[in-house]
PDB file of N, CA and C in Angstrom:
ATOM      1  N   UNK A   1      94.364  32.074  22.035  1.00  0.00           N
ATOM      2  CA  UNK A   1      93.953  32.734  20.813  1.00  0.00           C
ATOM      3  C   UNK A   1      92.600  33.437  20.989  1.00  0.00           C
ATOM      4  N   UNK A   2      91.749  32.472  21.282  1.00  0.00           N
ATOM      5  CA  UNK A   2      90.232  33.300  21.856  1.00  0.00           C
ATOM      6  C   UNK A   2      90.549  33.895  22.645  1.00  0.00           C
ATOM      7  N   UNK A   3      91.492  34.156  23.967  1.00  0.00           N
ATOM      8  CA  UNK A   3      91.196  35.171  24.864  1.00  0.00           C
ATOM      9  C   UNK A   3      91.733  36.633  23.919  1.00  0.00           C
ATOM     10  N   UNK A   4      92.787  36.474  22.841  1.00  0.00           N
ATOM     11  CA  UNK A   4      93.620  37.824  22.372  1.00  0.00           C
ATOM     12  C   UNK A   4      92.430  38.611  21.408  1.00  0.00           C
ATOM     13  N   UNK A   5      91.916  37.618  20.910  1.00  0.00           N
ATOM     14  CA  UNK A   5      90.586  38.221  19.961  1.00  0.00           C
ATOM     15  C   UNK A   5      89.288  38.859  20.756  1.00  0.00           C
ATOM     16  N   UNK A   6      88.686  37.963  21.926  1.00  0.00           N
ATOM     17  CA  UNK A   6      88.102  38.781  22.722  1.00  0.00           C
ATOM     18  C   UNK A   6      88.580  40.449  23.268  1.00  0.00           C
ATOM     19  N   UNK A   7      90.321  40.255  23.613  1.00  0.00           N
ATOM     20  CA  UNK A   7      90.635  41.314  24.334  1.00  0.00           C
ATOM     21  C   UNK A   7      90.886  42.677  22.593  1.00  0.00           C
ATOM     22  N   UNK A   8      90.926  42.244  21.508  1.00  0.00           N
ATOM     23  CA  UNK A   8      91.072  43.028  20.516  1.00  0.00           C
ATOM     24  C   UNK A   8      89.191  44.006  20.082  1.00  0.00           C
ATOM     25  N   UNK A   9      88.530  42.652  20.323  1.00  0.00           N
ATOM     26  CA  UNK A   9      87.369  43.298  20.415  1.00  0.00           C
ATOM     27  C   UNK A   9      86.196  44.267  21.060  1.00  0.00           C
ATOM     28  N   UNK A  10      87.235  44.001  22.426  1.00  0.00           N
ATOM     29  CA  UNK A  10      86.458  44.553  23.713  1.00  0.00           C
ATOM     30  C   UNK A  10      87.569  46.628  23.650  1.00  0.00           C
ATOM     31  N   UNK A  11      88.799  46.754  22.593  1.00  0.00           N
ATOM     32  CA  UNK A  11      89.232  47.148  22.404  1.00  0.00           C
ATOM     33  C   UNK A  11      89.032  48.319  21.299  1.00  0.00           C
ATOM     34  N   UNK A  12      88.533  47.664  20.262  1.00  0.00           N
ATOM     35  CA  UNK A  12      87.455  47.981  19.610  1.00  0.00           C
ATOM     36  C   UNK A  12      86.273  48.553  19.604  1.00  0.00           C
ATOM     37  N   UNK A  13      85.436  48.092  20.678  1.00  0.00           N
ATOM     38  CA  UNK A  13      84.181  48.507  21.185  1.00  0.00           C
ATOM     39  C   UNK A  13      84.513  49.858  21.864  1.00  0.00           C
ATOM     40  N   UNK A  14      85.383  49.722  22.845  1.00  0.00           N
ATOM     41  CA  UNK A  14      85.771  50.899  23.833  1.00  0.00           C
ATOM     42  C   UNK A  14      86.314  52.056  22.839  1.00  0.00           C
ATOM     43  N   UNK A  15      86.784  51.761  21.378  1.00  0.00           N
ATOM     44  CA  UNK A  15      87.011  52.711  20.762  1.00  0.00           C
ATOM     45  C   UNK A  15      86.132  53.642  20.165  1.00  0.00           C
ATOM     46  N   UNK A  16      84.995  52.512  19.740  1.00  0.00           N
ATOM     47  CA  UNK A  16      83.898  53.104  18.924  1.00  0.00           C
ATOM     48  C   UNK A  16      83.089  54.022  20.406  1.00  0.00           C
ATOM     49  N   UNK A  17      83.167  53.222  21.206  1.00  0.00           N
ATOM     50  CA  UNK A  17      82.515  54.339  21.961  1.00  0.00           C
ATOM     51  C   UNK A  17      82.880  55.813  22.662  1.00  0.00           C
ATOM     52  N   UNK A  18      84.447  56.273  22.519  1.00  0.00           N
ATOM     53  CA  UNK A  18      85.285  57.238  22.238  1.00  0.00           C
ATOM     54  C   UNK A  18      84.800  58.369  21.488  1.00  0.00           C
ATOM     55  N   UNK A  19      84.816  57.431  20.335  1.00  0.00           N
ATOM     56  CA  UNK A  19      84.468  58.128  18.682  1.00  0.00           C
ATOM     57  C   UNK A  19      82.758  58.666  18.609  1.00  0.00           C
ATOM     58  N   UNK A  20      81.642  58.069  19.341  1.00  0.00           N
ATOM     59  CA  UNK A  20      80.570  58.000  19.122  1.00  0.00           C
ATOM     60  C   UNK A  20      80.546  59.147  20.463  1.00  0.00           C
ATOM     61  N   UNK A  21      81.392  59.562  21.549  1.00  0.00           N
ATOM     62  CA  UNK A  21      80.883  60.281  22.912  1.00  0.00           C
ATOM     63  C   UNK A  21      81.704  61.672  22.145  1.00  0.00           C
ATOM     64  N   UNK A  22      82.734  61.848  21.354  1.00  0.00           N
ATOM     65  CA  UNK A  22      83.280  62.604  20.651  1.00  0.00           C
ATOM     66  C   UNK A  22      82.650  63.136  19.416  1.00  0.00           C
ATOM     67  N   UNK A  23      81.515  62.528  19.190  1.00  0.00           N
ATOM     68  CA  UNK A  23      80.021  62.174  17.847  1.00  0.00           C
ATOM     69  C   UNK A  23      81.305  62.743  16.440  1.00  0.00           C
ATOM     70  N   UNK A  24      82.225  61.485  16.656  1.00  0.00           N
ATOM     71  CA  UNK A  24      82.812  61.389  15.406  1.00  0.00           C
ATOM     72  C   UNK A  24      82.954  59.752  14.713  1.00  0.00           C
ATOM     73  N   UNK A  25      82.836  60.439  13.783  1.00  0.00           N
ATOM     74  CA  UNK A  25      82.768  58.929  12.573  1.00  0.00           C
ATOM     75  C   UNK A  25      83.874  58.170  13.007  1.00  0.00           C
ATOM     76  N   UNK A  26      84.028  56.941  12.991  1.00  0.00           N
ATOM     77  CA  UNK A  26      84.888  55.764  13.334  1.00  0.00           C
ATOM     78  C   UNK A  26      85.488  55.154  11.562  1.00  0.00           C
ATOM     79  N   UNK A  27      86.450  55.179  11.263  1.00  0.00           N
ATOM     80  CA  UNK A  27      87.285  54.507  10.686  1.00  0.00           C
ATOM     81  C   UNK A  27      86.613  53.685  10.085  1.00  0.00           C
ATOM     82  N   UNK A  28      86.658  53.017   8.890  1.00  0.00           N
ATOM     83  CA  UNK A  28      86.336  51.502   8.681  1.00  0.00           C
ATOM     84  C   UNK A  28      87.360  50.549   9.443  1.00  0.00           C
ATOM     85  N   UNK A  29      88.492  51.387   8.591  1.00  0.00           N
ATOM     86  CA  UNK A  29      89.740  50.433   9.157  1.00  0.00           C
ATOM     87  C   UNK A  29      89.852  49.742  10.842  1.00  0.00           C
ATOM     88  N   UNK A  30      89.530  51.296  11.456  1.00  0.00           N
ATOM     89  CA  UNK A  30      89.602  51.071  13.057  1.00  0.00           C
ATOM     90  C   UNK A  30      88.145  50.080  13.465  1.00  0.00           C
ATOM     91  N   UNK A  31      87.165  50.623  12.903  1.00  0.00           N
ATOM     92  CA  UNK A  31      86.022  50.107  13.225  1.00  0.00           C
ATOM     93  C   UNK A  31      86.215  48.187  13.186  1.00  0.00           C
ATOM     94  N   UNK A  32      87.005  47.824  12.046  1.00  0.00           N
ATOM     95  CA  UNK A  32      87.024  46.376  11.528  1.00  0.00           C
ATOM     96  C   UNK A  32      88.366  45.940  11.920  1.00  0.00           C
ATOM     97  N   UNK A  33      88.681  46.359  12.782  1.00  0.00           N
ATOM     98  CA  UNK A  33      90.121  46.146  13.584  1.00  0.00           C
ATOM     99  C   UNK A  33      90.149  44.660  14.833  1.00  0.00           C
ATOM    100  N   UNK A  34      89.203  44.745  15.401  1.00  0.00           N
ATOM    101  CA  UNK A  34      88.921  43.597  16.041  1.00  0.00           C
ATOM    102  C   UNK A  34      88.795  42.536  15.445  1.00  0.00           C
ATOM    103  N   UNK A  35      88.264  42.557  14.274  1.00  0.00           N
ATOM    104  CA  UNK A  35      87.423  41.473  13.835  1.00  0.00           C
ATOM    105  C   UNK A  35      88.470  40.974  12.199  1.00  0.00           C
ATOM    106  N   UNK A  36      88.527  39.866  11.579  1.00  0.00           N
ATOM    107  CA  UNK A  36      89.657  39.291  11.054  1.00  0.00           C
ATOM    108  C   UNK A  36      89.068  39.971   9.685  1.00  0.00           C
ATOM    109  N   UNK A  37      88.072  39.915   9.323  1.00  0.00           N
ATOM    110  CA  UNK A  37      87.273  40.619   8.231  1.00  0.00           C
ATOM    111  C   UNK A  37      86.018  41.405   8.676  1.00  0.00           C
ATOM    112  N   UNK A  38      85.639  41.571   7.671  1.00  0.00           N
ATOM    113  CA  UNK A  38      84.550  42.507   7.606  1.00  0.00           C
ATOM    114  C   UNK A  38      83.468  41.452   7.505  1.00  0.00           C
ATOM    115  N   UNK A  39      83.676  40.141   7.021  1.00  0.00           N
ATOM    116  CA  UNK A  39      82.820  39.269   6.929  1.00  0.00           C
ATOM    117  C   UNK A  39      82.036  39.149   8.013  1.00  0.00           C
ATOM    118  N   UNK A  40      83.470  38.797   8.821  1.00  0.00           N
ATOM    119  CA  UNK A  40      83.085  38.027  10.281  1.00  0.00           C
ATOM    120  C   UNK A  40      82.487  39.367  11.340  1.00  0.00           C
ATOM    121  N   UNK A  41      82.309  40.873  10.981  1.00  0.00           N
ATOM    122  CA  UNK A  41      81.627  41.824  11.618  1.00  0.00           C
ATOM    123  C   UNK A  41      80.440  41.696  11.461  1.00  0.00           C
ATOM    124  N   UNK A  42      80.474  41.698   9.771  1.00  0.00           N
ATOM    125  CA  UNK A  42      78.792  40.825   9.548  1.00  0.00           C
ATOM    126  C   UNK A  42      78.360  40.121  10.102  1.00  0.00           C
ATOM    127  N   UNK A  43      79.078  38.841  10.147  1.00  0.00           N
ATOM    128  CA  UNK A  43      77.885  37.411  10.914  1.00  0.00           C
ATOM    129  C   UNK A  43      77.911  38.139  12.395  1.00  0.00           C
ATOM    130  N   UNK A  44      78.889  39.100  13.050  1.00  0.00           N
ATOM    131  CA  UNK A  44      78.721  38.931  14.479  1.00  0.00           C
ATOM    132  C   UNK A  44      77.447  39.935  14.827  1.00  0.00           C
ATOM    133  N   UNK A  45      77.431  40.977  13.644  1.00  0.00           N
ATOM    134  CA  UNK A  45      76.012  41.889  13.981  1.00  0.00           C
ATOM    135  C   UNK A  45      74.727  41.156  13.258  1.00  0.00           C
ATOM    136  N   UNK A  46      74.593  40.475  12.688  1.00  0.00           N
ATOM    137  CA  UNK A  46      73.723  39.465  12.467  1.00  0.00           C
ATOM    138  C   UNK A  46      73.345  38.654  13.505  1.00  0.00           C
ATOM    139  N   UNK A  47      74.346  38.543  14.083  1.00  0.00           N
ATOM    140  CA  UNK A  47      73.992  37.394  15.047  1.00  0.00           C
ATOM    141  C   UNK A  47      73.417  37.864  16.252  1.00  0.00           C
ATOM    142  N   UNK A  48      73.719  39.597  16.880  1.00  0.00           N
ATOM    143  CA  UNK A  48      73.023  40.668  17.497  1.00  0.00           C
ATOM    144  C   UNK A  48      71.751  40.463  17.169  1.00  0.00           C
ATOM    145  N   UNK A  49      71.558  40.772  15.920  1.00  0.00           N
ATOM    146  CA  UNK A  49      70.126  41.129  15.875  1.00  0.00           C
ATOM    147  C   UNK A  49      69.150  39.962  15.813  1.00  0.00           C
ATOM    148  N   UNK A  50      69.879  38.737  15.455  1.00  0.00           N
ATOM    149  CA  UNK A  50      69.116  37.492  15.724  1.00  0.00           C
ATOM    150  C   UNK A  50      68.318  37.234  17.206  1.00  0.00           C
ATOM    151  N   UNK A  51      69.785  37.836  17.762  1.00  0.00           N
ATOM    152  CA  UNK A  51      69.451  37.295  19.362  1.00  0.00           C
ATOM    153  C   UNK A  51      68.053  38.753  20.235  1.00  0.00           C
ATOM    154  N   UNK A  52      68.215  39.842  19.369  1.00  0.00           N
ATOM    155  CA  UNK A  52      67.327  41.087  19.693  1.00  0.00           C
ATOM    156  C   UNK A  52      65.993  40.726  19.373  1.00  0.00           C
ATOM    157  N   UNK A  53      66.218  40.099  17.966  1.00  0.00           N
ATOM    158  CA  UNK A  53      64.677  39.911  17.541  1.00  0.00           C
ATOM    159  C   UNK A  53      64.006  38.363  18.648  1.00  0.00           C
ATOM    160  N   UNK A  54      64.876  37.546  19.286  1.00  0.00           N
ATOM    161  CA  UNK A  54      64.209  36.637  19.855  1.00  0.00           C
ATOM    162  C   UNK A  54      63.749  36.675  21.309  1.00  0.00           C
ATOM    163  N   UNK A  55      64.025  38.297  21.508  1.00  0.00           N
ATOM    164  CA  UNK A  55      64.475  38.721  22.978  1.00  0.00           C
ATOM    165  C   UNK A  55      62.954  39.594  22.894  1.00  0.00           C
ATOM    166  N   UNK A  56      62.588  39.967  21.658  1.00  0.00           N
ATOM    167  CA  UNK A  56      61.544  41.061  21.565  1.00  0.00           C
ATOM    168  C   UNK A  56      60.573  39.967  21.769  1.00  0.00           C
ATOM    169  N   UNK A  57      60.240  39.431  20.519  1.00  0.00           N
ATOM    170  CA  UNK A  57      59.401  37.982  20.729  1.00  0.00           C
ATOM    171  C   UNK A  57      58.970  37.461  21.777  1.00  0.00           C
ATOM    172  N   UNK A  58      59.673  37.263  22.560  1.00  0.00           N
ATOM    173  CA  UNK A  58      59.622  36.855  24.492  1.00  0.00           C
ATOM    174  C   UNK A  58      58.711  37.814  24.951  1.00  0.00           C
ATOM    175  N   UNK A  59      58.934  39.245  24.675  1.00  0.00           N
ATOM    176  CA  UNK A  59      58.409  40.269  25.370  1.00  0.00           C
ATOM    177  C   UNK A  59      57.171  39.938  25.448  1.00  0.00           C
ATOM    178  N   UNK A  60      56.500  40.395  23.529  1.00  0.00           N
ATOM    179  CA  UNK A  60      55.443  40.815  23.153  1.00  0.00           C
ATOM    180  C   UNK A  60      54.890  39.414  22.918  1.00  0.00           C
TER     181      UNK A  60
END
């Protein structure tokens, strides 16, 4: 189950980056395609920037 969701997400990503080298807008739909909700896009870019802001911190 985790490996089909990883491989939906990594699917996902490779799309948005299609759409973004094409500098066209991405779907919601497509954009939130990996992910089971929109919820769970939330906590996962939350959880990005958790890990960015503790990475900066280190730096400075």
């Amino acid at each position: 189950m985790k490996i089909e969701k990883y491989q939906r997400l990594i699917q996902t990503v490779n799309t948005s980056l299609e759409y973004t080298t094409k500098g066209e807008n991405m779907d919601h739909k497509v954009m939130f395609k990996g992910f089971e909700s929109a919820e769970e896009w939330k906590q996962s870019l939350a959880e990005q920037i958790r890990t960015g802001i503790r990475q900066v911190k280190k730096i400075t």
